[in-house]
Structure formats: structure tokens, C-alpha cells
C-alpha atoms as a PDB file:
ATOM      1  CA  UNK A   1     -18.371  50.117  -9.700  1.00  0.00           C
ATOM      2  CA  UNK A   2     -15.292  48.879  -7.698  1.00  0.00           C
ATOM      3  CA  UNK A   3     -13.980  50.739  -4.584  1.00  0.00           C
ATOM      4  CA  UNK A   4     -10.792  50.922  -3.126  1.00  0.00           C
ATOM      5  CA  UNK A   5     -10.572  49.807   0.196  1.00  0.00           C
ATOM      6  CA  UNK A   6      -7.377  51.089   1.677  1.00  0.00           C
ATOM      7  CA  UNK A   7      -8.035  50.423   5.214  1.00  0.00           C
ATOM      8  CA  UNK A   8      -5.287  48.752   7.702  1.00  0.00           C
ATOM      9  CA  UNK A   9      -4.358  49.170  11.062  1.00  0.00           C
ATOM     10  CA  UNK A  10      -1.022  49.454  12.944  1.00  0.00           C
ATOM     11  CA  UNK A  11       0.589  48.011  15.602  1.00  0.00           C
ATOM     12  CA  UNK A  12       4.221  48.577  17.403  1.00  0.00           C
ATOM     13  CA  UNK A  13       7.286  47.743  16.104  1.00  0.00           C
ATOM     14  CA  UNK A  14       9.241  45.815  19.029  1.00  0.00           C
ATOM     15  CA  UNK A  15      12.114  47.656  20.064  1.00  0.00           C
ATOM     16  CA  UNK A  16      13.588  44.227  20.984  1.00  0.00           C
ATOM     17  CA  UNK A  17      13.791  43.151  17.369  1.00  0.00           C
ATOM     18  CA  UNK A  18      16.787  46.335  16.644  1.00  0.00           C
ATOM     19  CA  UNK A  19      18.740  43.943  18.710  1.00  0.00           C
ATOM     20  CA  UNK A  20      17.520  40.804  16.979  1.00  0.00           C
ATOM     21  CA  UNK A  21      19.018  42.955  13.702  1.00  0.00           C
ATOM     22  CA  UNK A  22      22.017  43.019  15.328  1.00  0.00           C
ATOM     23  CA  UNK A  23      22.629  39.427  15.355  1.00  0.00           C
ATOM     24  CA  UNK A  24      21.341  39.431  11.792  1.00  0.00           C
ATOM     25  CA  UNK A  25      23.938  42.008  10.611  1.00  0.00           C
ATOM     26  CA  UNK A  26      27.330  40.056  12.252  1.00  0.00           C
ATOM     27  CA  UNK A  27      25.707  37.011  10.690  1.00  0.00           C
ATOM     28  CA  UNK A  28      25.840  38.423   7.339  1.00  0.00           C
ATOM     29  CA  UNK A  29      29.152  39.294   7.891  1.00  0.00           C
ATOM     30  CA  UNK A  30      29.798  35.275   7.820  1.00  0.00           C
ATOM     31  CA  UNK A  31      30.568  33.303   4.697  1.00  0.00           C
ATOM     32  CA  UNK A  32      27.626  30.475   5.044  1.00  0.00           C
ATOM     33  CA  UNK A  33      27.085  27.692   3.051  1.00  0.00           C
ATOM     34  CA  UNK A  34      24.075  26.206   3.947  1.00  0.00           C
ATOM     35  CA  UNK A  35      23.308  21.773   3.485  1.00  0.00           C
ATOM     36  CA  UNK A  36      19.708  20.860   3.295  1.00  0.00           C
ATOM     37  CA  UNK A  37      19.246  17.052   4.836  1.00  0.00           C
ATOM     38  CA  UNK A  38      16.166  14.600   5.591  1.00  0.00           C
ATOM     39  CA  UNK A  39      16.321  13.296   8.836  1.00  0.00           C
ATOM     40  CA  UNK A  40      14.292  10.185   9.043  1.00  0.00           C
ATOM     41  CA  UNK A  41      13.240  10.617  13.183  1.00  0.00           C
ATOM     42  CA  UNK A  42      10.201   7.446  13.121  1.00  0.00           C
ATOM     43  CA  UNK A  43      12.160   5.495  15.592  1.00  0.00           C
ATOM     44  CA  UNK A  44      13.125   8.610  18.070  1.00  0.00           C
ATOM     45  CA  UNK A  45       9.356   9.850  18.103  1.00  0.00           C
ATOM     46  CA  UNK A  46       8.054   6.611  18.713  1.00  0.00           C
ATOM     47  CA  UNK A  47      10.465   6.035  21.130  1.00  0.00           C
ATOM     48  CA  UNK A  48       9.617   9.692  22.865  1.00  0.00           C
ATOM     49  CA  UNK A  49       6.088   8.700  22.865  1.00  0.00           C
ATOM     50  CA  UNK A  50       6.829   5.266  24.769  1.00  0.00           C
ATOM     51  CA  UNK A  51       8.965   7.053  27.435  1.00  0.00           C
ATOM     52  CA  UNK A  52       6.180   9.913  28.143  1.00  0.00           C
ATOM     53  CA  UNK A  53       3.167   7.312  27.872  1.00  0.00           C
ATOM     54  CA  UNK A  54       5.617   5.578  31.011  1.00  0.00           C
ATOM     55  CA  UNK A  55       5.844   9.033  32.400  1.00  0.00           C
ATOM     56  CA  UNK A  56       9.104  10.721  31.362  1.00  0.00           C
ATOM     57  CA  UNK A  57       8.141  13.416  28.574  1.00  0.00           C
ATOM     58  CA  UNK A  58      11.068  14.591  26.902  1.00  0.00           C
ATOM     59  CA  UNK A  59      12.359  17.262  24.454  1.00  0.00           C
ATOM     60  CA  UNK A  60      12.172  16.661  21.030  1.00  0.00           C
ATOM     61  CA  UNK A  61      14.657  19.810  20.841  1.00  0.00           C
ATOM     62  CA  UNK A  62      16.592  18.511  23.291  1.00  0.00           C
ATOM     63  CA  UNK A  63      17.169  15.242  21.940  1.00  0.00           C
ATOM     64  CA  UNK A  64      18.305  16.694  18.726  1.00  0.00           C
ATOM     65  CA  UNK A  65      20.510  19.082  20.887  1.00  0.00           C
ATOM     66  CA  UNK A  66      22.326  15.732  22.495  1.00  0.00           C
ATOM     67  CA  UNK A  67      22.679  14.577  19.329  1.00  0.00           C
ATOM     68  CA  UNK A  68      24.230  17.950  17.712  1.00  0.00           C
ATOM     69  CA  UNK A  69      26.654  17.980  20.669  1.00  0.00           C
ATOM     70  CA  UNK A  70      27.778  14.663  20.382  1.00  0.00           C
ATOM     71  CA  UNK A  71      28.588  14.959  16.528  1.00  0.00           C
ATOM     72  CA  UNK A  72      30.168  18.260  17.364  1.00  0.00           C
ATOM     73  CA  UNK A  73      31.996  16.475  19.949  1.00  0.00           C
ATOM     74  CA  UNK A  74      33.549  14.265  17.502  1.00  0.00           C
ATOM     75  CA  UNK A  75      34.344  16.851  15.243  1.00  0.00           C
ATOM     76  CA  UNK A  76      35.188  19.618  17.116  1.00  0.00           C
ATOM     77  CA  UNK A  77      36.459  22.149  14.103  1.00  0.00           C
ATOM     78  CA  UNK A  78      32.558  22.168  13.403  1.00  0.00           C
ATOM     79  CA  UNK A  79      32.488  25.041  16.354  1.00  0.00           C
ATOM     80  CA  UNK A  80      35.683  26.480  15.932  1.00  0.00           C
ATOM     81  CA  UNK A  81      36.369  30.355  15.979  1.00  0.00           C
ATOM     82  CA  UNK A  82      39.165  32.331  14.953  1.00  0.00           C
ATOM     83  CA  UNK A  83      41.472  33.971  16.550  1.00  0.00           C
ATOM     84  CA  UNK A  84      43.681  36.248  14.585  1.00  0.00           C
ATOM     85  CA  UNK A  85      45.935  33.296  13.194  1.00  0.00           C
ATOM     86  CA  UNK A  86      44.636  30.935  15.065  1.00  0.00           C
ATOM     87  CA  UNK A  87      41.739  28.757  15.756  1.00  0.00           C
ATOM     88  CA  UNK A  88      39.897  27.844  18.803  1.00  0.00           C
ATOM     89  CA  UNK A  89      38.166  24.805  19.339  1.00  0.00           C
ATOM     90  CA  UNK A  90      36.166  24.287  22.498  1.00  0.00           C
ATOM     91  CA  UNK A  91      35.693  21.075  24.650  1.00  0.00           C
ATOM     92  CA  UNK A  92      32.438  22.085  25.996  1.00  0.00           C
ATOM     93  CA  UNK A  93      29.767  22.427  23.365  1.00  0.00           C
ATOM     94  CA  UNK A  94      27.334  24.990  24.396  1.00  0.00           C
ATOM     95  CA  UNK A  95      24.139  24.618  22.200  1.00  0.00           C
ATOM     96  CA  UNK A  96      22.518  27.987  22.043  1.00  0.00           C
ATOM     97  CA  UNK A  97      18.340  27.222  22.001  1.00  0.00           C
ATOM     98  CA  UNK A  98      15.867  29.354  20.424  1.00  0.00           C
ATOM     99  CA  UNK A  99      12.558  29.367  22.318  1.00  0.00           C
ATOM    100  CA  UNK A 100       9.101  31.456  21.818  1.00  0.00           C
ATOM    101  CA  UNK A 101       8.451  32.333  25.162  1.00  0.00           C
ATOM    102  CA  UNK A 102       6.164  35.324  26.265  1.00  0.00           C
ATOM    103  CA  UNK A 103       7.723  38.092  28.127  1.00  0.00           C
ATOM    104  CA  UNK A 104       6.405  41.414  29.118  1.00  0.00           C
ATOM    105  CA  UNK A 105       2.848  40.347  27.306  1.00  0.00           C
ATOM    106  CA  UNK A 106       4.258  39.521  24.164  1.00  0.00           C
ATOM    107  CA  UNK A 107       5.798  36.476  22.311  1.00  0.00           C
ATOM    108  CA  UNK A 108       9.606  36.750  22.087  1.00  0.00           C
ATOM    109  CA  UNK A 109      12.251  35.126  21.189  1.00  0.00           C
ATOM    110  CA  UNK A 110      14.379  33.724  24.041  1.00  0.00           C
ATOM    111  CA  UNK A 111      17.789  32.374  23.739  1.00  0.00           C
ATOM    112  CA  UNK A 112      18.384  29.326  26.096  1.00  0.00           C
ATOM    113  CA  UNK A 113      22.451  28.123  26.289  1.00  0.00           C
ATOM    114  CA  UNK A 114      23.106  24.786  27.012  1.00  0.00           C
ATOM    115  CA  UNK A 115      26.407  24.636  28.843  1.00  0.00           C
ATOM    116  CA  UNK A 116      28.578  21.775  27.833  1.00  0.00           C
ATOM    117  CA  UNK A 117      25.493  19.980  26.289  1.00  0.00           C
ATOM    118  CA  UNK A 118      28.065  17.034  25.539  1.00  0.00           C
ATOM    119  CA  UNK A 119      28.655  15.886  28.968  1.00  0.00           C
ATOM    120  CA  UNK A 120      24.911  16.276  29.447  1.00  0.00           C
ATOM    121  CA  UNK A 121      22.503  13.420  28.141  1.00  0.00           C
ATOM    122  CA  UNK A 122      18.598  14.180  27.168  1.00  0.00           C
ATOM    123  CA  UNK A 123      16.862  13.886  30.365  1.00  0.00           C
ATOM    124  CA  UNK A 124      19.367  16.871  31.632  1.00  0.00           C
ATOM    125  CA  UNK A 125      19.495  19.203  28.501  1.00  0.00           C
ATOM    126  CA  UNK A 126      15.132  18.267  28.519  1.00  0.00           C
ATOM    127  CA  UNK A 127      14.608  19.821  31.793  1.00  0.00           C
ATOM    128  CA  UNK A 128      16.379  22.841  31.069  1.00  0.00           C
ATOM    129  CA  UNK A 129      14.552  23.440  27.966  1.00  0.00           C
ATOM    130  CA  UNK A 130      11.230  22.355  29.966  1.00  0.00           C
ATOM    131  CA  UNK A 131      12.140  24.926  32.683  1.00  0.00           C
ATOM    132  CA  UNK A 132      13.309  27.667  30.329  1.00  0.00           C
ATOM    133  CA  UNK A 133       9.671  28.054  28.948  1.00  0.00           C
ATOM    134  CA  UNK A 134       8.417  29.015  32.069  1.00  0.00           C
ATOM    135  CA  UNK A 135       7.978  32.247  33.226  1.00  0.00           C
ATOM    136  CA  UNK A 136      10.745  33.690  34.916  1.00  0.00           C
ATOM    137  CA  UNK A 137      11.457  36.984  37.073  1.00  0.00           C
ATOM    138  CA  UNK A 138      14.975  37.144  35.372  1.00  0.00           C
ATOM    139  CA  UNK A 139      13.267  36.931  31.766  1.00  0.00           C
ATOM    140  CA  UNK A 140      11.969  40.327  32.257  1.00  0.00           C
ATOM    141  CA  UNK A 141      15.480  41.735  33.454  1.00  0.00           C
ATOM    142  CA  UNK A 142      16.932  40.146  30.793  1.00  0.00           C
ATOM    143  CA  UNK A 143      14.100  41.874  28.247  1.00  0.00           C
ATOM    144  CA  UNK A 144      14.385  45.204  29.781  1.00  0.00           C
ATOM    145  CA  UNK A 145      18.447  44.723  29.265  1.00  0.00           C
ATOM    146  CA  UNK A 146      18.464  44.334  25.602  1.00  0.00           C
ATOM    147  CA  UNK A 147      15.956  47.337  25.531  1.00  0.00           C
ATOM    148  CA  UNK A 148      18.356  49.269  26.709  1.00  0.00           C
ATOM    149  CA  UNK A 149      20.643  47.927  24.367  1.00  0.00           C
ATOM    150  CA  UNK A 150      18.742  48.509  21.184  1.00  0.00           C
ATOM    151  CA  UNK A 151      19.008  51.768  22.425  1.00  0.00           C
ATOM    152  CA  UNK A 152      22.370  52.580  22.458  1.00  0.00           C
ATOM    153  CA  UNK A 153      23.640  54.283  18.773  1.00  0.00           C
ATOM    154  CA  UNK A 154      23.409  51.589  16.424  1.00  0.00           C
ATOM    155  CA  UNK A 155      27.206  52.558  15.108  1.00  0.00           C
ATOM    156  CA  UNK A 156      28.838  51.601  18.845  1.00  0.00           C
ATOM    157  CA  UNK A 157      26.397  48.500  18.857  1.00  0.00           C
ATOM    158  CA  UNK A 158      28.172  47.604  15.911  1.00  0.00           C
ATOM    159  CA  UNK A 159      31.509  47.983  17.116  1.00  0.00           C
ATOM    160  CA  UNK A 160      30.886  46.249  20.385  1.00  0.00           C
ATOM    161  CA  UNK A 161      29.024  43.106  18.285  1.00  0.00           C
ATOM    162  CA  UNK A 162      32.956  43.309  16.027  1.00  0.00           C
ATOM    163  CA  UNK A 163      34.571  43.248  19.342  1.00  0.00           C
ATOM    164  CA  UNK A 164      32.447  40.283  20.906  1.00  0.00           C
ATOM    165  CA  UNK A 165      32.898  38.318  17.548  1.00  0.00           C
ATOM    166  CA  UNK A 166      36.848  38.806  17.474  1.00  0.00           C
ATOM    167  CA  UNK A 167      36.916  37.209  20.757  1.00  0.00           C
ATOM    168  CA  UNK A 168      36.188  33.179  21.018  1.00  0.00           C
ATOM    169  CA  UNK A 169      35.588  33.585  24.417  1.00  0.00           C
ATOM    170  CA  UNK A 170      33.036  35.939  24.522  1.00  0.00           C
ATOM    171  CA  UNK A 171      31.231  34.415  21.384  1.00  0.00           C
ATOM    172  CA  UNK A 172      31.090  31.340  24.147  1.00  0.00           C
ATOM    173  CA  UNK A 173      30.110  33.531  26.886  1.00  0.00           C
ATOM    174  CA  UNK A 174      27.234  35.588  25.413  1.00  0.00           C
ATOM    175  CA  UNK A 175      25.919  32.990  22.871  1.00  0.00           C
ATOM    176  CA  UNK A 176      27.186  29.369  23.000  1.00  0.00           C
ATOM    177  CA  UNK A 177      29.450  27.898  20.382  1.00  0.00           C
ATOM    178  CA  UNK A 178      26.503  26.073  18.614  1.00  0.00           C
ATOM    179  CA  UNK A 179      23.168  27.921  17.352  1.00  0.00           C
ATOM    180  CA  UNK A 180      19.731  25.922  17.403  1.00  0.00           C
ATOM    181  CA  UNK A 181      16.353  27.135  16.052  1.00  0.00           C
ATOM    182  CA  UNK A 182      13.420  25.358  15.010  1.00  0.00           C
ATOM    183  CA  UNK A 183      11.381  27.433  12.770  1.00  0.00           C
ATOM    184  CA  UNK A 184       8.204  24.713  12.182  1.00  0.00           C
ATOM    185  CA  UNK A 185       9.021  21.457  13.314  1.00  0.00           C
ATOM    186  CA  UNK A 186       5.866  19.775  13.189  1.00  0.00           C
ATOM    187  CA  UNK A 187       4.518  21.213  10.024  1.00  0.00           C
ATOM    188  CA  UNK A 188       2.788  18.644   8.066  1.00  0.00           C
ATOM    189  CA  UNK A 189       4.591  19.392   4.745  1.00  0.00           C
ATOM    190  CA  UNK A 190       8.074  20.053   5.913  1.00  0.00           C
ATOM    191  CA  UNK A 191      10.096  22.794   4.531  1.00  0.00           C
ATOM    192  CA  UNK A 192      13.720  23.970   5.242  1.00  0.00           C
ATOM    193  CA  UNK A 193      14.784  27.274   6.899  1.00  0.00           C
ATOM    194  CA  UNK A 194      17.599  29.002   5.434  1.00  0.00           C
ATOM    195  CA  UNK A 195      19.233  30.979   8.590  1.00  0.00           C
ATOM    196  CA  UNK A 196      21.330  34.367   8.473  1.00  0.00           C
ATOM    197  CA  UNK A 197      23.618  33.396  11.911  1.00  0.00           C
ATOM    198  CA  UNK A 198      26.949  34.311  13.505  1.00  0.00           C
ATOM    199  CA  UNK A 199      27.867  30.995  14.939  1.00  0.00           C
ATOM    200  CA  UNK A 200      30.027  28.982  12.933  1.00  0.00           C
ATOM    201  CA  UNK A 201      27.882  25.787  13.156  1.00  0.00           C
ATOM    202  CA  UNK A 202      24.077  26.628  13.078  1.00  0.00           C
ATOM    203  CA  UNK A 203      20.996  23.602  13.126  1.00  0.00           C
ATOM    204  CA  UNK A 204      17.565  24.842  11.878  1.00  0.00           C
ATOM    205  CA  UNK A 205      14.923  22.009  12.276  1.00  0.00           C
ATOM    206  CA  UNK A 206      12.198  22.287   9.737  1.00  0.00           C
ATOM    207  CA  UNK A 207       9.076  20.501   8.995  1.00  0.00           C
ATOM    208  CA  UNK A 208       8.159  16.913   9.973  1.00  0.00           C
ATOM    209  CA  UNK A 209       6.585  15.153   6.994  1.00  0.00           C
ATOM    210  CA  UNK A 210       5.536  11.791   6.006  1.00  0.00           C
ATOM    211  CA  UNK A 211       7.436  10.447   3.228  1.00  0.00           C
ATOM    212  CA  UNK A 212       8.064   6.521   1.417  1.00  0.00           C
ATOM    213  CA  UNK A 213      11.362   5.294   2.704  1.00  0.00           C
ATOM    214  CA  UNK A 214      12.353   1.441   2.185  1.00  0.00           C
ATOM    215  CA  UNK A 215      13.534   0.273   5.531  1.00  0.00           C
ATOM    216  CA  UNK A 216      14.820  -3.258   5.239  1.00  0.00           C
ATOM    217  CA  UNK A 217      13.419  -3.259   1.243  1.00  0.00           C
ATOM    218  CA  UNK A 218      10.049  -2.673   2.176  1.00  0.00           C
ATOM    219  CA  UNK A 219       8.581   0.874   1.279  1.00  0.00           C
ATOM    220  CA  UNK A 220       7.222   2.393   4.650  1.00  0.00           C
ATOM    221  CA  UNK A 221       5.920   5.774   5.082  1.00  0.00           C
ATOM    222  CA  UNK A 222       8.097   7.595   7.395  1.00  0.00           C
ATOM    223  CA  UNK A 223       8.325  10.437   9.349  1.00  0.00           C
ATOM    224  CA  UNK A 224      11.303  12.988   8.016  1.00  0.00           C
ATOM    225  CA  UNK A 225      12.642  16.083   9.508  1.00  0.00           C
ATOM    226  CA  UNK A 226      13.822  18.767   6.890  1.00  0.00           C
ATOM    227  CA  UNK A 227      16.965  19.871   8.498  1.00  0.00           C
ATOM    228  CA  UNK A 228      19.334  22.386   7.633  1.00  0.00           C
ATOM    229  CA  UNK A 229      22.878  22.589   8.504  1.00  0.00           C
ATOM    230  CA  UNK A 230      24.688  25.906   8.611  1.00  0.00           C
ATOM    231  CA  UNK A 231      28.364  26.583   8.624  1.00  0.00           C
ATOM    232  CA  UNK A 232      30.781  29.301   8.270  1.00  0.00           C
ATOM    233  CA  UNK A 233      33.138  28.236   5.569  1.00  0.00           C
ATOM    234  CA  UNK A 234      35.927  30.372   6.426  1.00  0.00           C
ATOM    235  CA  UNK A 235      36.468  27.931   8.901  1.00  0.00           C
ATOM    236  CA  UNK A 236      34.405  24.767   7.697  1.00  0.00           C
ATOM    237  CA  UNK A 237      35.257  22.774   4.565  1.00  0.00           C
ATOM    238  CA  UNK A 238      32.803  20.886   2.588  1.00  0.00           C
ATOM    239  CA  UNK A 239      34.486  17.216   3.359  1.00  0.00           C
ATOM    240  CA  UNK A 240      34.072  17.735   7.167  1.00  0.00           C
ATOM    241  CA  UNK A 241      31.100  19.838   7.140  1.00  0.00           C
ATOM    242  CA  UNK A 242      29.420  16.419   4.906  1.00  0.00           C
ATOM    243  CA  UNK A 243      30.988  14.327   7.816  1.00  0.00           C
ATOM    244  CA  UNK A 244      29.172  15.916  10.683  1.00  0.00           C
ATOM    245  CA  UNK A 245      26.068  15.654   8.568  1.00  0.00           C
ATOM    246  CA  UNK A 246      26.515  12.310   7.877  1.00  0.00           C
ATOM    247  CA  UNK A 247      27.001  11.485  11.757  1.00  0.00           C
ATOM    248  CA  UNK A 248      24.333  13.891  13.072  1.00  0.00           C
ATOM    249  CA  UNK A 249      21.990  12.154  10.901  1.00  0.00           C
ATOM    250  CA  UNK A 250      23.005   8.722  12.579  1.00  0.00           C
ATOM    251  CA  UNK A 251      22.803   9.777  15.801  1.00  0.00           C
ATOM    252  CA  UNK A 252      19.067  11.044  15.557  1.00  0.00           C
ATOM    253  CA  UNK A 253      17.962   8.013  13.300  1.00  0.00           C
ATOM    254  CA  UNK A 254      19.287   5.694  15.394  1.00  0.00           C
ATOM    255  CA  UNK A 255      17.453   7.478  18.534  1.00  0.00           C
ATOM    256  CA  UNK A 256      20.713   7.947  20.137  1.00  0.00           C
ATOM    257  CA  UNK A 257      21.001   7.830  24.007  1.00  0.00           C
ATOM    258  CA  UNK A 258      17.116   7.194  24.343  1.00  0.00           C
ATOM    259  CA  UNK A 259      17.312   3.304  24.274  1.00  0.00           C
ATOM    260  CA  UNK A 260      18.732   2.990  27.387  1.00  0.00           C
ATOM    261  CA  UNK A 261      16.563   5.357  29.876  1.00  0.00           C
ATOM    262  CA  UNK A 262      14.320   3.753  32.534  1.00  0.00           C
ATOM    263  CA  UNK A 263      11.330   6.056  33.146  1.00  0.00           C
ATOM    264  CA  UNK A 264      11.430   4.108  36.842  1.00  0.00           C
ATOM    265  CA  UNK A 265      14.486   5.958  37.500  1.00  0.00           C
ATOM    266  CA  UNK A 266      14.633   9.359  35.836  1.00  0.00           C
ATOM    267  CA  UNK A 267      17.973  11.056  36.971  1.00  0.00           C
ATOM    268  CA  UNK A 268      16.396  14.521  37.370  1.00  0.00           C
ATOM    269  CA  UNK A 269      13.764  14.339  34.898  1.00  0.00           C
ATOM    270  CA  UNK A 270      10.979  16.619  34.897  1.00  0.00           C
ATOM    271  CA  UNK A 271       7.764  16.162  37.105  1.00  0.00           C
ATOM    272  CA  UNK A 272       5.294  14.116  34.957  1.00  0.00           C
ATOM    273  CA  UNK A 273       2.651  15.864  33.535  1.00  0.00           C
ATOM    274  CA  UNK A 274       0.069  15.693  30.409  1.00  0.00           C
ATOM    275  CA  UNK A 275       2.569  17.340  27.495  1.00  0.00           C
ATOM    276  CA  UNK A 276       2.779  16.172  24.210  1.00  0.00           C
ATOM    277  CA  UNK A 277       4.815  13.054  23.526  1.00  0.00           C
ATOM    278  CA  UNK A 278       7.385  14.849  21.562  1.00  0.00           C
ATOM    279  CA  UNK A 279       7.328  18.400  23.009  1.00  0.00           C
ATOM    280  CA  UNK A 280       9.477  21.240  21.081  1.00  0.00           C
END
């Protein structure tokens, strides 16, 4: 004789995340089209490894945020915003970085912008991300914030997200021009994430998994990152949207700006200590 065993237990639904619903909604209000790429990143990881074994760990988000900004660089209509009739396009890139972090006792979601990543290099945009995970007196101010926030009628929190996405400026002010979020980089399979976002160029990093490449027509396993590229194609067509994919992929193949660092001298690197070769 069976029994049913309905037992389960509860636990408290984050007032936080009605704001994190928030962003959700004016991202659905976007028209995405999302391109799922491979990423072949065996040279930049080895490379990462050889510069923290010498004693300069760096970012493996932030070297994929140097390399983002520099495509977007090139290409600015890739984080363009509208304007009524017109369109902005921004000289600074601001890379928006989503980090898990743990604030008031409980793992959050912290959003980390990268001003004018593209006059930045890796070292720089590294130590921010570095010092961004740690614990910070302003983190809880900032937590407490969107508390109060989430609190406010959700019918004027839509109207003020309307009036923060109608103005270019503000979208810069409050969250960057570019959105970054790795949802599982170092998964052994891989796997894409598909994104709901507002900005009108969004980066998801996937898994990392070994796959058969030929490299110089020999068959090598490699290591690929499942990478998906977001856009908002009211302002994005396909032919430039393929472009910045093209030259985003590249840039991180090619281990862009990593080649030429000296751990000797590390330009405001971060203290040496025992991470991970290829931190998030």
C-alpha cells in the first residue's frame, strides 16, 4: 500500500526579486532576436593561467568584457537607443556586469557598470570586477534602496521604468549601455542562456565545453564557450548584428589585449593571491 507523502517546506520569497521583475517586464517590451555562437577561448585560458601562475590573476569576465567593448566600439549602433526620431549612439561603452554576491545574508544578484570599458584594458576592468565581489558597506544601502523600491505600487514602477527607458541618458546612467551575465560558464557540457533584457546589446556566457576543432588541419579538442548574443532589432539588423559577432568572436579567440601584459609590471592589477586561473 502506497502513501502519499505531501510534505514540503517554505521559505521567503525575496522582496528584491519584484524589482528584478521589473527589469524583466521592460525587457519584454523589446523586440530580441537572440544568435547562439561557439567561442573557441583555448588560447585566452591558457594564456590567463600563464599570467596568474606569474602572479597577475585576471577576470575571465572581464576579459570577455574588453573584448565586448572593443567590438562595440567598432560598431557603435550595436548600443544604440532611441530617441523619439532619433538614435543615440554612445562613445563610452559601459558594460553592465552581473555578479552573485551575498548581501544582507543572502546570495543576490549585483549589477557592476563598467564605465567606458573601451578606454579601459583587462587588468583595469579585472580589478573592478575583483573588488566588486567583496563585501561592501554601500552594497547594503544599495539593497535596502531597491527594497524600498519594490515597494512602491507596481503601476508607478512601471511608469517610472517607461520614463527611464525613453531616455538614452538615463538607460546609461542607471544601467550601462551594454548588459553582461554569465549564467554557467564553466559547466562541463555547455549550454546557452536565452536572456529576457532591456539593453539593446546583451552577452550571456554559457557553458565551457570540450569539443574537436581542427586548428591548422589537425583535429584538437578544444575548449568552447556557448555564447549568446542578444539584440534589440528595432534598432539592430541582422547584417551588423552577424558583424559584431563575427568580430567579438575574433577578439576573444585571438586572446585579445592579453599578449602583451608583463605580470612584472601590472598597471594597477590586483594584489596576488591563490584564485583560480580564470576567475568569473
Amino acid at each position: 500500500m502506497s502513501v502519499s507523502n505531501n510534505s514540503y517546506e517554505t521559505v521567503p520569497f525575496l522582496k528584491v526579486r519584484e524589482a528584478y521583475a521589473d527589469v524583466l517586464a521592460a525587457g519584454r517590451r523589446k523586440h530580441l532576436i537572440h544568435g547562439l555562437v561557439e567561442v573557441d577561448v583555448t588560447t585566452a585560458r591558457l594564456r590567463l593561467a600563464a599570467l596568474a601562475a606569474a602572479g597577475l590573476p585576471l577576470s575571465f569576465t572581464g576579459f570577455v568584457a574588453h573584448a565586448i567593448a572593443t567590438a562595440v566600439e567598432e560598431n557603435r549602433v550595436m548600443h544604440a537607443y532611441r530617441r523619439r526620431s532619433r538614435l543615440v549612439l554612445f562613445d563610452d561603452v559601459d558594460v553592465n556586469v552581473q555578479l552573485e554576491v551575498e548581501i544582507a545574508g543572502q546570495r543576490q544578484v549585483k549589477p557592476l557598470i563598467v564605465r567606458a570599458a573601451n578606454r579601459k584594458d583587462v587588468v583595469e576592468i579585472s580589478a573592478e570586477i575583483q573588488a566588486a565581489r567583496q563585501s561592501r558597506p554601500e552594497d547594503e544601502r544599495l539593497y535596502h534602496e531597491t527594497l524600498a523600491l519594490a515597494a512602491v505600487p507596481h503601476p508607478l514602477r512601471t511608469l517610472g521604468w517607461r520614463a527611464v527607458m525613453a531616455h538614452p541618458q538615463w538607460v546609461k546612467r542607471f544601467g550601462g549601455t551594454v548588459g553582461l551575465s554569465s549564467v554557467g560558464m564553466f559547466g562541463p557540457r555547455g549550454g546557452w542562456g536565452i536572456p529576457i533584457a532591456p539593453p539593446t546589446l546583451m552577452i550571456t556566457l554559457g557553458g565551457i565545453a570540450t569539443r574537436p576543432r581542427y586548428v591548422d588541419g589537425e583535429l584538437e579538442p578544444r575548449q568552447v564557450l556557448h555564447l549568446t548574443i542578444t539584440v534589440d532589432h528595432t534598432i539592430v539588423d541582422g547584417a551588423p548584428a552577424a558583424r559584431f559577432a563575427r568580430r567579438l568572436s575574433e577578439l576573444i579567440e585571438a586572446a585579445h589585449d592579453l599578449d602583451h601584459l608583463d605580470p612584472a609590471q601590472p598597471r594597477g592589477a590586483p594584489a596576488p593571491s591563490s584564485a583560480p586561473a580564470a576567475t568569473a
